[in-house]
PDB file of N, CA and C in Angstrom:
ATOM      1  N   UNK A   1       6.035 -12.315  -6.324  1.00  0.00           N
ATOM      2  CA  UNK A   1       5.624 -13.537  -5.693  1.00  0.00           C
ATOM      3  C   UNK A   1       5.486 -14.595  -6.784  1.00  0.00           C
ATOM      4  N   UNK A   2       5.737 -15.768  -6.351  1.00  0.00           N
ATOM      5  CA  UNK A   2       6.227 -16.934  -7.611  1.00  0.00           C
ATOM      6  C   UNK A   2       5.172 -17.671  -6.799  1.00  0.00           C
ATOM      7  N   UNK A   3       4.098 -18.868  -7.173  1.00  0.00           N
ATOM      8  CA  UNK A   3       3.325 -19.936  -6.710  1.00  0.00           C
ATOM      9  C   UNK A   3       2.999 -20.606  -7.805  1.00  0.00           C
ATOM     10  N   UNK A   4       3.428 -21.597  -7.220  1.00  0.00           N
ATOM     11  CA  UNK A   4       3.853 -23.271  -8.252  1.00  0.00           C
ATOM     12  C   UNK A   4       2.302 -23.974  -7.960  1.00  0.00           C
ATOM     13  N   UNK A   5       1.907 -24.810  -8.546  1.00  0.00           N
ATOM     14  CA  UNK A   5       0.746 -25.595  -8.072  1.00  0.00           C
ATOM     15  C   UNK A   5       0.611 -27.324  -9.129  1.00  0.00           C
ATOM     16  N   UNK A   6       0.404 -28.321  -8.217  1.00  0.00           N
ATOM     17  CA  UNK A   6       0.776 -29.193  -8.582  1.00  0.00           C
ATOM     18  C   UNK A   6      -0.414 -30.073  -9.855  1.00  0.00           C
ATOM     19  N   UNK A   7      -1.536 -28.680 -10.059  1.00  0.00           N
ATOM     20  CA  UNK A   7      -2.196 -29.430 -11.003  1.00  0.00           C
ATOM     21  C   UNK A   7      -2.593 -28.011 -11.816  1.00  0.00           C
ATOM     22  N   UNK A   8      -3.506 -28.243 -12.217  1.00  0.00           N
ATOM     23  CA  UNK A   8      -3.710 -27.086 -13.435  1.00  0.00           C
ATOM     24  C   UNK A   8      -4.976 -26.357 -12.938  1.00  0.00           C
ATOM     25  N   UNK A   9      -5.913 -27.244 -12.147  1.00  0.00           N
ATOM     26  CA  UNK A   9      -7.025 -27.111 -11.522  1.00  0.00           C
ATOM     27  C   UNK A   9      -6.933 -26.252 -10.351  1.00  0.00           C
ATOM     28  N   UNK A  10      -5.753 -26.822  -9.346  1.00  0.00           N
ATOM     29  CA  UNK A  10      -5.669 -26.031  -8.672  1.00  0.00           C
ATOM     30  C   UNK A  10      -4.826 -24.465  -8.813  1.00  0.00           C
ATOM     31  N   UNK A  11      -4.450 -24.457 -10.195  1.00  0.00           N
ATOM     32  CA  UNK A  11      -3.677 -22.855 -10.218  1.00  0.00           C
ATOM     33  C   UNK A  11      -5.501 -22.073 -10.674  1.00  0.00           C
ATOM     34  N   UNK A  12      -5.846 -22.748 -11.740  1.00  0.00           N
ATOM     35  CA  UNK A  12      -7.138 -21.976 -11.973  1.00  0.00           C
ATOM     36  C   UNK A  12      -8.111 -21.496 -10.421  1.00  0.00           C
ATOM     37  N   UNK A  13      -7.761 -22.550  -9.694  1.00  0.00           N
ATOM     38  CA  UNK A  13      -8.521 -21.593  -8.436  1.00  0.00           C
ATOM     39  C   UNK A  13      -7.979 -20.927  -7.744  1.00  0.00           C
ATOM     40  N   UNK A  14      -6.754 -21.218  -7.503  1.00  0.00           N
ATOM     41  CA  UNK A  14      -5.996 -20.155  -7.044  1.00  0.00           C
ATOM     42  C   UNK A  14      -6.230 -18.458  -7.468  1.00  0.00           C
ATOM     43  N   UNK A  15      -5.906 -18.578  -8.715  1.00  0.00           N
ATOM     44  CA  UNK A  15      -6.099 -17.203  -9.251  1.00  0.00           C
ATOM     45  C   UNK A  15      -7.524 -16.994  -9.867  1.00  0.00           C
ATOM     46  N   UNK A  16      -8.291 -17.682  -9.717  1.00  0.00           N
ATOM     47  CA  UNK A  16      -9.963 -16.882  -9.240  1.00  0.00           C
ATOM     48  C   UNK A  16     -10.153 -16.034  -8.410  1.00  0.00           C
ATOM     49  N   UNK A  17      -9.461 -16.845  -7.110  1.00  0.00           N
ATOM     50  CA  UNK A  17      -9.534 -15.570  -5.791  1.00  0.00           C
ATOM     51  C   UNK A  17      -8.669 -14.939  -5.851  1.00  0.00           C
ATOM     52  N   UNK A  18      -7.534 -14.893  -6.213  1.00  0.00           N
ATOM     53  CA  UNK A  18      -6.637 -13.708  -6.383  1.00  0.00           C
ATOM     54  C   UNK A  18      -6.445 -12.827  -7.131  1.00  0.00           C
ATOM     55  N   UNK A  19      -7.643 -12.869  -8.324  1.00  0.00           N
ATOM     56  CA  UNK A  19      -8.088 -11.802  -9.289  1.00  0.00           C
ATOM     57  C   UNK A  19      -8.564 -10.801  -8.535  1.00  0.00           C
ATOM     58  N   UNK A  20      -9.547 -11.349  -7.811  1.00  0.00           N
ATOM     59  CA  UNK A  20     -10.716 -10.673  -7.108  1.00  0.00           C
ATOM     60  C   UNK A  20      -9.869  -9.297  -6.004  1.00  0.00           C
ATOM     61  N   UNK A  21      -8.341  -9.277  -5.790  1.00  0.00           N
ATOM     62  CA  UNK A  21      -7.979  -8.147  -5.094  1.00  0.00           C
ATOM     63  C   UNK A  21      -7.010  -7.174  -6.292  1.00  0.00           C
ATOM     64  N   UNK A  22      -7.269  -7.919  -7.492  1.00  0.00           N
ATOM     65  CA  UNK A  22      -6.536  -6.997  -8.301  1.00  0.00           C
ATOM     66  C   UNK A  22      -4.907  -7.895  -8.462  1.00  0.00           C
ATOM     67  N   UNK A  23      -4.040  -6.801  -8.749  1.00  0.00           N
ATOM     68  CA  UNK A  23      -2.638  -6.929  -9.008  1.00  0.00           C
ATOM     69  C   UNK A  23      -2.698  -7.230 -10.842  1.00  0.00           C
ATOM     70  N   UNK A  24      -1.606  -7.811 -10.703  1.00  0.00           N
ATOM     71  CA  UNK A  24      -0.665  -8.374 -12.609  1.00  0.00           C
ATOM     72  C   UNK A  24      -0.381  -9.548 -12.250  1.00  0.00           C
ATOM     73  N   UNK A  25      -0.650 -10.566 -13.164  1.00  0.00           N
ATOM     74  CA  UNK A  25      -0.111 -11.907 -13.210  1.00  0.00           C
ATOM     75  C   UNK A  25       0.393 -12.599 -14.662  1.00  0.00           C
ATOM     76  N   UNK A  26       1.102 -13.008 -14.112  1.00  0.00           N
ATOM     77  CA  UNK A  26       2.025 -13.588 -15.406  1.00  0.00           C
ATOM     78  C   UNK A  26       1.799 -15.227 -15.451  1.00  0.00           C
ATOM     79  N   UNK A  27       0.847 -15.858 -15.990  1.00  0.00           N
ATOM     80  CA  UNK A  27       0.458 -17.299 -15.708  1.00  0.00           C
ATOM     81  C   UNK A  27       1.211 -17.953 -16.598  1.00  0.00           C
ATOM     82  N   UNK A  28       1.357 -19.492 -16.529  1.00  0.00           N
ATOM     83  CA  UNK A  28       2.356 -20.159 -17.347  1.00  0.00           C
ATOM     84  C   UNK A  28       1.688 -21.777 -16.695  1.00  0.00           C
ATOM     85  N   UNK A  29       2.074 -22.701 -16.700  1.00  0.00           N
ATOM     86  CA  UNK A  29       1.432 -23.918 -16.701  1.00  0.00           C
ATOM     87  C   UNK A  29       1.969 -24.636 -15.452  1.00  0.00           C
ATOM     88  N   UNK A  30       1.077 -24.616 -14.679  1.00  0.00           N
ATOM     89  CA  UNK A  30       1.096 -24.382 -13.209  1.00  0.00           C
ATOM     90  C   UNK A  30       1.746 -23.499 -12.314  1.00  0.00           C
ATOM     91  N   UNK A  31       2.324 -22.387 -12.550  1.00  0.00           N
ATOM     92  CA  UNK A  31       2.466 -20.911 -12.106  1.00  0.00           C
ATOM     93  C   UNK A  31       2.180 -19.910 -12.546  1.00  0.00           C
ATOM     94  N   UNK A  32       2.170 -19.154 -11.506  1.00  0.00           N
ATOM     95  CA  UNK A  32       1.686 -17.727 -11.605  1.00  0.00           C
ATOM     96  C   UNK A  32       2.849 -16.943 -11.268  1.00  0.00           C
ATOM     97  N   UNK A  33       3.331 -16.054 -11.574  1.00  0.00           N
ATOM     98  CA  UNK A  33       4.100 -14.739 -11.096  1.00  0.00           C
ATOM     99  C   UNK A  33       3.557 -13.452 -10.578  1.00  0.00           C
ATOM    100  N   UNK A  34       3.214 -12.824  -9.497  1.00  0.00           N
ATOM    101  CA  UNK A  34       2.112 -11.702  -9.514  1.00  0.00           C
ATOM    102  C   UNK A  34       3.361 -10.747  -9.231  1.00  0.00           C
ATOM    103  N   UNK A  35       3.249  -9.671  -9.741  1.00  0.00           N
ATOM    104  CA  UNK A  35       3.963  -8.362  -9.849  1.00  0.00           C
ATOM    105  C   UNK A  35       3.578  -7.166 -10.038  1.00  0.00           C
ATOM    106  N   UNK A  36       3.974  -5.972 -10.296  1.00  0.00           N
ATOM    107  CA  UNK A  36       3.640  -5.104 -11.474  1.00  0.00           C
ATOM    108  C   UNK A  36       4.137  -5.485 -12.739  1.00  0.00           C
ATOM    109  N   UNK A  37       3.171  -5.093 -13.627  1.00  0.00           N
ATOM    110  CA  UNK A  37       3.271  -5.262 -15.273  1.00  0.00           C
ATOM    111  C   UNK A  37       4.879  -4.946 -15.582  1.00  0.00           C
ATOM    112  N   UNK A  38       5.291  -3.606 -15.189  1.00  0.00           N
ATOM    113  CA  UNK A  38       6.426  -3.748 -15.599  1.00  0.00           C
ATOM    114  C   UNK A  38       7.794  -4.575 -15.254  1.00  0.00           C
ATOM    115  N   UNK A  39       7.420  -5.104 -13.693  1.00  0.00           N
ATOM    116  CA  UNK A  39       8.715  -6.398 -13.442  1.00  0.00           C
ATOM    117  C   UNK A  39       8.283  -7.705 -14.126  1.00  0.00           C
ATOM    118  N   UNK A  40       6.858  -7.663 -14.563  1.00  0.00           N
ATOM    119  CA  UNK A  40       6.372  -8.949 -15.185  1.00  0.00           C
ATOM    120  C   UNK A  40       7.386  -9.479 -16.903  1.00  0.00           C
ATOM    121  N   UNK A  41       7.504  -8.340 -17.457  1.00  0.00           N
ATOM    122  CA  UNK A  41       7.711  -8.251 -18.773  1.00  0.00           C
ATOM    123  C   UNK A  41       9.258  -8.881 -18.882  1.00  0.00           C
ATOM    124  N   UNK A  42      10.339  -8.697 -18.078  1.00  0.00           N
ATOM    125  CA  UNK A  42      11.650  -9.378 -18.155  1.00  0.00           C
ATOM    126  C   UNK A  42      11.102 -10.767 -18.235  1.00  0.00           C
ATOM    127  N   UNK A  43      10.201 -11.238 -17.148  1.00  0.00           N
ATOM    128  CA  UNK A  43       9.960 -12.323 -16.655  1.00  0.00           C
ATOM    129  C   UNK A  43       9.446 -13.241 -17.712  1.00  0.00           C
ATOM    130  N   UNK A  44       8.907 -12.588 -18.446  1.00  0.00           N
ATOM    131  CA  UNK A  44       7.444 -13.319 -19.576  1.00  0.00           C
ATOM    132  C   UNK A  44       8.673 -13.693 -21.045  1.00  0.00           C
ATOM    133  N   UNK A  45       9.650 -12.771 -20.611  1.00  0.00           N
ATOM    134  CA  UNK A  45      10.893 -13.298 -21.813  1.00  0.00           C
ATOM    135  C   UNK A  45      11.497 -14.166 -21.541  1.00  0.00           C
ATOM    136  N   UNK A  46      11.698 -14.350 -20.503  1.00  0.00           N
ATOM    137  CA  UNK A  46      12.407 -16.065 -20.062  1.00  0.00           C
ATOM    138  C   UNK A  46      11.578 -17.044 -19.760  1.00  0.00           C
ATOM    139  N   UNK A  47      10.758 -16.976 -19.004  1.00  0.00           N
ATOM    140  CA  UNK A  47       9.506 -18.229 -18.926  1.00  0.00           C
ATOM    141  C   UNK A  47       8.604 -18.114 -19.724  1.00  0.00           C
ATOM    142  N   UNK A  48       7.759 -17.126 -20.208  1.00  0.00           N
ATOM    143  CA  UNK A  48       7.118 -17.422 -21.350  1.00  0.00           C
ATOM    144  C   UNK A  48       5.560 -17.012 -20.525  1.00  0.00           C
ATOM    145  N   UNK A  49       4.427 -17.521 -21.033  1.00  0.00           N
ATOM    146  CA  UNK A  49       3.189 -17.146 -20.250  1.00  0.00           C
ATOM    147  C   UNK A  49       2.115 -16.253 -21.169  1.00  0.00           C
ATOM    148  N   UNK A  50       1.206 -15.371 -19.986  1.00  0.00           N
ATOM    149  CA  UNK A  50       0.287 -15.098 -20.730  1.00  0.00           C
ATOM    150  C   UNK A  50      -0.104 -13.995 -19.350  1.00  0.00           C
ATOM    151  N   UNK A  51      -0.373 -12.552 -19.515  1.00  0.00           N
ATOM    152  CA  UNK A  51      -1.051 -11.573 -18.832  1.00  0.00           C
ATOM    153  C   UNK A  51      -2.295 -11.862 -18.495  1.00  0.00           C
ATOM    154  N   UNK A  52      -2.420 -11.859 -16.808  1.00  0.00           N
ATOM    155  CA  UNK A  52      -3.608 -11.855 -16.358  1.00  0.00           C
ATOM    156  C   UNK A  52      -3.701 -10.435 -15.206  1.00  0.00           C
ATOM    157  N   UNK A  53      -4.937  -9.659 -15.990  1.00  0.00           N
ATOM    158  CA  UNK A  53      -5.236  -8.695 -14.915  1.00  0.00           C
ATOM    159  C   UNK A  53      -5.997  -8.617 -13.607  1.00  0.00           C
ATOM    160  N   UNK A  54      -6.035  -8.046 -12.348  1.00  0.00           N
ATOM    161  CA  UNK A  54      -6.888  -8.702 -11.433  1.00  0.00           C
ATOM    162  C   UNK A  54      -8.027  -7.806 -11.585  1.00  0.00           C
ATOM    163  N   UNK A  55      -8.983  -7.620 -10.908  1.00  0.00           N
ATOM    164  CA  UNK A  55      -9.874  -6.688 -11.122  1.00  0.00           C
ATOM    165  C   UNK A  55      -9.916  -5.499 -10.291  1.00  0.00           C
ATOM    166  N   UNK A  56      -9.889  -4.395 -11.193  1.00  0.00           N
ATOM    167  CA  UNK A  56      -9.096  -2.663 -10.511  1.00  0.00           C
ATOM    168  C   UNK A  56     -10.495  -2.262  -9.416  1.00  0.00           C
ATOM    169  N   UNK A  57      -9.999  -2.198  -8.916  1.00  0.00           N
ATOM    170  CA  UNK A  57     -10.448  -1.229  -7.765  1.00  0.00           C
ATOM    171  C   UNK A  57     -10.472   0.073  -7.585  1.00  0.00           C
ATOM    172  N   UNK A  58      -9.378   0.864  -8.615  1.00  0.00           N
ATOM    173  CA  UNK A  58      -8.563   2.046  -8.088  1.00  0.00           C
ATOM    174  C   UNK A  58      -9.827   3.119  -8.348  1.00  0.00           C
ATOM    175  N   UNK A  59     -11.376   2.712  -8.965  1.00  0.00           N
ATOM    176  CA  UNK A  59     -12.613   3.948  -8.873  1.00  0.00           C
ATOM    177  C   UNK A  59     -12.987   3.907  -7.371  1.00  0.00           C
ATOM    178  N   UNK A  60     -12.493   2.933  -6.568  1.00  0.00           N
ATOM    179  CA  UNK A  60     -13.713   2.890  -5.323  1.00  0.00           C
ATOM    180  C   UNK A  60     -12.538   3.388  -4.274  1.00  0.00           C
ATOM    181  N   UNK A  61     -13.445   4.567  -3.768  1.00  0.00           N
ATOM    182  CA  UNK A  61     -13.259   4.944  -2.322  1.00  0.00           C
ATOM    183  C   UNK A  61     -13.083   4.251  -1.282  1.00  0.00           C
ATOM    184  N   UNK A  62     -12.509   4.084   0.121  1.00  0.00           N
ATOM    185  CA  UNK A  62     -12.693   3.711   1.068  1.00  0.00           C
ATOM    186  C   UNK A  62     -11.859   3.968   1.951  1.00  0.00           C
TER     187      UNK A  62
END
Protein backbone atom coordinates (compact mmCIF):
# COMPACT_ATOMS: atom_id res chain seq x y z
CA UNK A 1 0.00 0.00 0.00
CA UNK A 2 1.52 3.44 -1.20
CA UNK A 3 -0.24 6.84 0.69
CA UNK A 4 0.91 10.17 -0.47
CA UNK A 5 -0.09 13.09 1.89
CA UNK A 6 -0.07 16.61 1.00
CA UNK A 7 1.77 17.95 4.10
CA UNK A 8 4.21 16.47 6.46
CA UNK A 9 1.79 16.94 9.38
CA UNK A 10 -0.62 15.10 8.00
CA UNK A 11 1.64 11.86 7.10
CA UNK A 12 2.90 12.13 10.87
CA UNK A 13 -0.73 11.48 11.84
CA UNK A 14 -1.48 9.28 9.61
CA UNK A 15 1.05 6.85 10.75
CA UNK A 16 0.44 7.44 14.53
CA UNK A 17 -2.68 5.50 14.02
CA UNK A 18 -1.37 3.14 11.79
CA UNK A 19 1.48 2.15 14.04
CA UNK A 20 -0.93 1.31 16.57
CA UNK A 21 -2.11 -2.09 14.34
CA UNK A 22 1.41 -2.98 13.66
CA UNK A 23 2.76 -3.83 10.03
CA UNK A 24 6.41 -2.30 8.23
CA UNK A 25 6.62 1.06 6.87
CA UNK A 26 8.89 2.54 4.67
CA UNK A 27 8.43 6.51 5.26
CA UNK A 28 9.96 9.09 2.92
CA UNK A 29 8.68 12.79 2.76
CA UNK A 30 5.15 12.72 2.52
CA UNK A 31 4.76 8.89 1.95
CA UNK A 32 4.57 5.94 3.45
CA UNK A 33 4.87 2.43 1.84
CA UNK A 34 3.40 -0.29 4.32
CA UNK A 35 4.48 -3.86 3.45
CA UNK A 36 6.45 -6.63 4.80
CA UNK A 37 10.08 -5.74 5.59
CA UNK A 38 11.12 -7.87 3.00
CA UNK A 39 9.04 -6.23 -0.15
CA UNK A 40 10.01 -2.95 1.66
CA UNK A 41 13.83 -3.32 1.02
CA UNK A 42 13.73 -3.26 -3.13
CA UNK A 43 11.59 -0.31 -2.45
CA UNK A 44 13.90 1.73 0.08
CA UNK A 45 16.65 1.29 -2.94
CA UNK A 46 14.82 3.29 -5.32
CA UNK A 47 12.95 5.84 -3.24
CA UNK A 48 15.03 6.04 -0.44
CA UNK A 49 13.34 6.50 3.26
CA UNK A 50 13.60 5.30 6.62
CA UNK A 51 12.00 1.92 8.57
CA UNK A 52 9.12 2.36 10.63
CA UNK A 53 7.86 -0.53 12.82
CA UNK A 54 4.19 -0.73 13.96
CA UNK A 55 3.66 -2.02 17.29
CA UNK A 56 3.73 -6.15 17.50
CA UNK A 57 1.01 -7.68 18.82
CA UNK A 58 2.08 -11.20 17.89
CA UNK A 59 2.43 -11.94 22.36
CA UNK A 60 -1.36 -11.28 22.69
CA UNK A 61 -3.94 -13.86 22.40
CA UNK A 62 -7.33 -13.39 21.11
Amino acid sequence: MVVTFTTEAGKKAWLKGAEEYGGSYLVGTRWVVQAKPAALLPVQQELGGSFVAGVDHSAHSG
